[in-house]
C-alpha atoms as a PDB file:
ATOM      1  CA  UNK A   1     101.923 111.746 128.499  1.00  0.00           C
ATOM      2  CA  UNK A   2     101.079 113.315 124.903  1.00  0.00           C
ATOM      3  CA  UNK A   3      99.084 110.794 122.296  1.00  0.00           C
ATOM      4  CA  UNK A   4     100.893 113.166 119.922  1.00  0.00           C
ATOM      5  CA  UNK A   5     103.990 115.515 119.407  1.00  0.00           C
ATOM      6  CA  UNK A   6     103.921 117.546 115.945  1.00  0.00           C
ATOM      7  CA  UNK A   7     106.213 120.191 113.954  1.00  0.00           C
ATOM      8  CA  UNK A   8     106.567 121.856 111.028  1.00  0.00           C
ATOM      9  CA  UNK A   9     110.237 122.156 109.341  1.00  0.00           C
ATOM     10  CA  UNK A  10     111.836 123.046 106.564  1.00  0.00           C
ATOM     11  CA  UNK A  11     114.092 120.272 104.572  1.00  0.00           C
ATOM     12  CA  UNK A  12     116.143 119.889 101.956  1.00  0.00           C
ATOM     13  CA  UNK A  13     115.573 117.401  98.956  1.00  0.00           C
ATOM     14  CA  UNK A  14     118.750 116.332  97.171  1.00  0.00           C
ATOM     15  CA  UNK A  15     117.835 114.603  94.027  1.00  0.00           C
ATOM     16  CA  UNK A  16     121.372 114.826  92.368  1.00  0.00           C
ATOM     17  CA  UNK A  17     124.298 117.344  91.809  1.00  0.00           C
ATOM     18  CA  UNK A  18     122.968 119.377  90.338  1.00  0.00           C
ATOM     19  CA  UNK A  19     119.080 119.521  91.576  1.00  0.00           C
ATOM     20  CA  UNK A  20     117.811 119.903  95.571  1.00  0.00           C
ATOM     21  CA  UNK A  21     114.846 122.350  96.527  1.00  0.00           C
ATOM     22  CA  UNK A  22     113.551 123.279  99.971  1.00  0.00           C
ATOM     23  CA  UNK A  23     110.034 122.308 101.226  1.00  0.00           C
ATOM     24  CA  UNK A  24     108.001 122.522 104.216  1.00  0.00           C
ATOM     25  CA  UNK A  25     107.623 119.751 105.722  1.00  0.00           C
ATOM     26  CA  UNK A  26     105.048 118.300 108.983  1.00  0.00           C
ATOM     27  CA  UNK A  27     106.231 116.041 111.277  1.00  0.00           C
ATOM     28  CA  UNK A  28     103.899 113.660 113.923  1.00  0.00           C
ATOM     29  CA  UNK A  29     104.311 111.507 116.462  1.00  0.00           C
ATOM     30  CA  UNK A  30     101.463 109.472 117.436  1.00  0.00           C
ATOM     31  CA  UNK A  31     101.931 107.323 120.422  1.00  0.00           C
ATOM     32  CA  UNK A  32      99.616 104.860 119.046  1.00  0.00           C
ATOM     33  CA  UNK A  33     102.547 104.080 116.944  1.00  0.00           C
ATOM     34  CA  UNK A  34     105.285 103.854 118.690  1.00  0.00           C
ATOM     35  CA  UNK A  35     108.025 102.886 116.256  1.00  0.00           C
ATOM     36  CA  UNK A  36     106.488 105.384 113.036  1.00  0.00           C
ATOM     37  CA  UNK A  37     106.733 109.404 112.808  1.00  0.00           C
ATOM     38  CA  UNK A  38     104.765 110.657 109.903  1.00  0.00           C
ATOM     39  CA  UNK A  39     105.977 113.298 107.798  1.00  0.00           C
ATOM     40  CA  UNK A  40     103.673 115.204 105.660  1.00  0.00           C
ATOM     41  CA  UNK A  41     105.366 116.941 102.456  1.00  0.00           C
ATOM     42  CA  UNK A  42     103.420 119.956 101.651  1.00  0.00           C
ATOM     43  CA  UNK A  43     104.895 120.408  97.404  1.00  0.00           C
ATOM     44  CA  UNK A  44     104.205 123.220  95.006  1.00  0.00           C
ATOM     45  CA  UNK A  45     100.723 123.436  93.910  1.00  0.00           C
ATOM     46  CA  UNK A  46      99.214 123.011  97.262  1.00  0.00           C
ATOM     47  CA  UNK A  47      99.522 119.232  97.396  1.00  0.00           C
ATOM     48  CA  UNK A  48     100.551 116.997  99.641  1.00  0.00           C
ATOM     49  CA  UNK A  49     101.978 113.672 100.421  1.00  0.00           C
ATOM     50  CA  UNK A  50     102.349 111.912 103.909  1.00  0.00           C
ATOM     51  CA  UNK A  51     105.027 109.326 104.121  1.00  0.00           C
ATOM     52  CA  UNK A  52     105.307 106.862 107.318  1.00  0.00           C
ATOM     53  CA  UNK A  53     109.027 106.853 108.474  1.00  0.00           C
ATOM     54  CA  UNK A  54     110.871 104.684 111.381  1.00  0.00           C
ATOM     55  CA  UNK A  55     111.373 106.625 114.444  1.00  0.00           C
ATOM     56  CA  UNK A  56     115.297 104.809 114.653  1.00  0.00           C
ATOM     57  CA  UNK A  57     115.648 106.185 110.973  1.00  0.00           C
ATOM     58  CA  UNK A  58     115.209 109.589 111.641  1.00  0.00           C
ATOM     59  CA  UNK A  59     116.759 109.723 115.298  1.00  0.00           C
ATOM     60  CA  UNK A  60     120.140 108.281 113.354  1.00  0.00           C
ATOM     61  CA  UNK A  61     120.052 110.969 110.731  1.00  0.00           C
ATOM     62  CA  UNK A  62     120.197 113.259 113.226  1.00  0.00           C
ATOM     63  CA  UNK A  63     123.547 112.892 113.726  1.00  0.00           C
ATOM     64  CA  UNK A  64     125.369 111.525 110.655  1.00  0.00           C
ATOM     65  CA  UNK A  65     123.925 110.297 107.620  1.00  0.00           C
ATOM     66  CA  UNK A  66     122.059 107.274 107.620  1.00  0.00           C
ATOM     67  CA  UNK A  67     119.519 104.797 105.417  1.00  0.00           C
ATOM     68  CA  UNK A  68     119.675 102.171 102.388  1.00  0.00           C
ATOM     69  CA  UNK A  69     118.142 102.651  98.669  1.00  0.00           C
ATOM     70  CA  UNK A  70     116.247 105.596  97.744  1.00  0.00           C
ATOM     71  CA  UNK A  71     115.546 106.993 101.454  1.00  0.00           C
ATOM     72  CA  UNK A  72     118.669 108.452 103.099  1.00  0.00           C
ATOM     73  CA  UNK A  73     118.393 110.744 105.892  1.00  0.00           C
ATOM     74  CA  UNK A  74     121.323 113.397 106.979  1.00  0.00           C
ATOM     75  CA  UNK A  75     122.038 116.380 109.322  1.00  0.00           C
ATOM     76  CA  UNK A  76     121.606 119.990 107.695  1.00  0.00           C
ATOM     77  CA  UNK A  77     124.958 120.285 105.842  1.00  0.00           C
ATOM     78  CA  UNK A  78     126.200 116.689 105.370  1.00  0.00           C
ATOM     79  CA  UNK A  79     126.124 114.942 101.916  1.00  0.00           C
ATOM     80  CA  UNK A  80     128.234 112.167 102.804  1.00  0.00           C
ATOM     81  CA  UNK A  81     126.733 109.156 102.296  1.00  0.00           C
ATOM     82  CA  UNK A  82     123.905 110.146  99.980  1.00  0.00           C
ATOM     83  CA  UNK A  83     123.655 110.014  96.394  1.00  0.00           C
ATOM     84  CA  UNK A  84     126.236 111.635  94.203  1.00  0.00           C
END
């Protein structure tokens, strides 16, 4: 078995209405942590920022749109269910 599965992506930020912007984006699995993939933002300037995210939260937004608060995960296409 792997101790860790990585990729890079592209995703989408919706902030509102009438603001969303494209970024790349690294994503790791360490089995170490079972329950945690880590996504790594990579934003304009060179920096970057590496969040910690539940595995179950990301598996569910793979298929409709899913999450509470400020953190709200959907498939490519789909607003329903985030913010207006």
């Amino acid at each position: 078995m792997r101790e860790s599965v990585q990729a890079e992506v592209m995703m989408s930020f919706l902030v509102s209405e009438e603001l969303s912007f494209r970024i790349p984006v690294g994503l790791r699995y360490e089995a170490s942590d079972p329950y945690a993939v880590r996504l790594t933002f990579h934003l304009p300037g060179g920096a970057t920022v590496t969040w910690a995210f539940g595995r179950e939260l990301l598996l569910g937004g793979v298929n409709r749109p899913c999450g509470e608060g400020d953190v709200r995960i959907a498939p490519a296409g789909s607003r329903a269910g985030l913010p207006p």
